[in-house]
Protein backbone atom coordinates (compact mmCIF):
# COMPACT_ATOMS: atom_id res chain seq x y z
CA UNK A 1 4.67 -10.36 -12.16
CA UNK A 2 4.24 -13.29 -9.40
CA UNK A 3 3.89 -11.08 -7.33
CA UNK A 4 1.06 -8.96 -8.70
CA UNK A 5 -0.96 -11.70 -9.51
CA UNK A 6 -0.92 -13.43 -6.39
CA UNK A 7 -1.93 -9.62 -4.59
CA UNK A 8 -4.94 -9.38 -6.94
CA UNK A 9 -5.70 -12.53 -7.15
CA UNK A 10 -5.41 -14.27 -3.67
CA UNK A 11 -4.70 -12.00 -1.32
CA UNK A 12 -6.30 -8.25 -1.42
CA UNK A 13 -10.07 -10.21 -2.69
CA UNK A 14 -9.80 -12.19 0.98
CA UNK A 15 -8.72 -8.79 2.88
CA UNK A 16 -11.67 -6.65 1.28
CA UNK A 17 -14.20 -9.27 2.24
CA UNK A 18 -13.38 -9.57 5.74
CA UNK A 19 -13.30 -6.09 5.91
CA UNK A 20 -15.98 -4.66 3.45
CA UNK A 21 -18.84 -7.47 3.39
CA UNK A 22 -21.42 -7.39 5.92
CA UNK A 23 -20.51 -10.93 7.05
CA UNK A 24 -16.83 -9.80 7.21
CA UNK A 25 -15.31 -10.51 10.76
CA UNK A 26 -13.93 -6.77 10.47
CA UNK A 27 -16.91 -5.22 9.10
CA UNK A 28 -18.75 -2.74 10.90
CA UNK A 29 -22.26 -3.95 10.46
CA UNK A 30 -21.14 -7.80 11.45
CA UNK A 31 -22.91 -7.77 14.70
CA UNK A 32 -20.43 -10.40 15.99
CA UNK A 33 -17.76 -9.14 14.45
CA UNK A 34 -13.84 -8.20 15.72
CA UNK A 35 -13.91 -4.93 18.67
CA UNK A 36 -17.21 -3.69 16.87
CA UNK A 37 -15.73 -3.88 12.92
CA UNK A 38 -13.82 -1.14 10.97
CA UNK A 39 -15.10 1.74 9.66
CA UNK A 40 -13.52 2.69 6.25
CA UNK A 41 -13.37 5.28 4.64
CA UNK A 42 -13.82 5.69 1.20
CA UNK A 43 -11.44 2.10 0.79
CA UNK A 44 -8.46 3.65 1.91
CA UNK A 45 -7.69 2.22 4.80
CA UNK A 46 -7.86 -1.69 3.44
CA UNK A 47 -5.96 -0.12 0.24
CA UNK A 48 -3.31 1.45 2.13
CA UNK A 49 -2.97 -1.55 4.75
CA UNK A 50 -2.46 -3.98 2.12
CA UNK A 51 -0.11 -1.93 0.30
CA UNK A 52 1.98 -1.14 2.90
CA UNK A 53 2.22 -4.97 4.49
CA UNK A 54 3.02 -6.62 1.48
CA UNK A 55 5.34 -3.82 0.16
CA UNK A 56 7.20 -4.37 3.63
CA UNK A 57 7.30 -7.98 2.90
CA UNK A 58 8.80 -7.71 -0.36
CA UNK A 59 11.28 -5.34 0.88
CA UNK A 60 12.40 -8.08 3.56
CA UNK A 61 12.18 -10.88 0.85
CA UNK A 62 14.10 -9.08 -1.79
CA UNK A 63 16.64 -7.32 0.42
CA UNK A 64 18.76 -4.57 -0.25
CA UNK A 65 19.25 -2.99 -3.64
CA UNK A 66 22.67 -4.50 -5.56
CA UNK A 67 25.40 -2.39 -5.47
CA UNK A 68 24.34 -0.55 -2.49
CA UNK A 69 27.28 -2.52 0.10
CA UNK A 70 30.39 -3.63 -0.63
CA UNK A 71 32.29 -6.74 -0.23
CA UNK A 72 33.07 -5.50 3.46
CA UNK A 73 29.29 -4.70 4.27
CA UNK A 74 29.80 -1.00 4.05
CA UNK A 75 27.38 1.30 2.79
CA UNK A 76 27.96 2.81 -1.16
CA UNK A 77 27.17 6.28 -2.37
CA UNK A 78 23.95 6.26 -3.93
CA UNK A 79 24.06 8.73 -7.12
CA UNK A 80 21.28 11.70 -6.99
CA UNK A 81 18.39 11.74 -9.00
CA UNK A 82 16.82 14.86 -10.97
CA UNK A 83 15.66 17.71 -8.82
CA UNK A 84 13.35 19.09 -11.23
CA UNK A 85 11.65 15.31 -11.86
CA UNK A 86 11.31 15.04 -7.86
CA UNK A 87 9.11 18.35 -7.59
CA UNK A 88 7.22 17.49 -11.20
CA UNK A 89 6.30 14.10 -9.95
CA UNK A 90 5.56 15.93 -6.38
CA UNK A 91 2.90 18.49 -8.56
CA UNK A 92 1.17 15.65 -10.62
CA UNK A 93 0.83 13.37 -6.75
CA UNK A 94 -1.01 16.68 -5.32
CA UNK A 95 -3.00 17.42 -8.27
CA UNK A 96 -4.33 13.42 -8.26
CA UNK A 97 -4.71 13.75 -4.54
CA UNK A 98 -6.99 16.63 -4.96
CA UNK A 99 -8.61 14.72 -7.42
CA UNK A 100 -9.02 11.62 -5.76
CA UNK A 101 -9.81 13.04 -2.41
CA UNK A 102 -12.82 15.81 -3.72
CA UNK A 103 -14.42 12.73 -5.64
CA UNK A 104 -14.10 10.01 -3.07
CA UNK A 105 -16.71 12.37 -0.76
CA UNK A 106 -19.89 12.43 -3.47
């Protein structure tokens, strides 16, 4: 919950400006801005950016799942998950990517 506030909040508001404003150091059409600014696409690449950094940080914060090593530092078997859950979920990501992607272009 912490950590969802403080990404909407604090820290994804400060990334979009700098990249999507006109006076943003990254923008495109800041004359003085960073290498000539970043063109983005639809949103997706300050989405996807900030997404992936802070999931990478949480991942090194919170560590390894519990009960994956044992006492010795060894690795666990990891039960399998559903098969037919994997390709369902795989369908409905497709369908919202064809979705998303057709609408983000009007």
């Amino acid at each position: 919950m912490i950590y969802s506030i403080a990404l909407t909040a604090f820290i994804y508001p400060i990334i979009v400006h700098l990249v999507w404003d006109s006076a943003g150091f990254l923008s495109a059409f800041n004359a003085d801005g960073l290498l000539g600014g970043v063109v983005d696409f639809a949103g997706s690449g300050v989405v996807h950016m900030t997404g992936g950094v802070t999931a990478l940080f949480a991942a090194y914060f919170l560590g390894p799942r519990i009960g994956r090593f044992d006492e010795a530092g060894r690795m666990q078997p990891m039960p399998g998950h559903s098969s037919v859950l994997q390709v369902l979920g795989t369908f409905i990501l497709w369908l919202g990517w064809y979705g998303f992607n057709g609408g983000s272009t009007l």
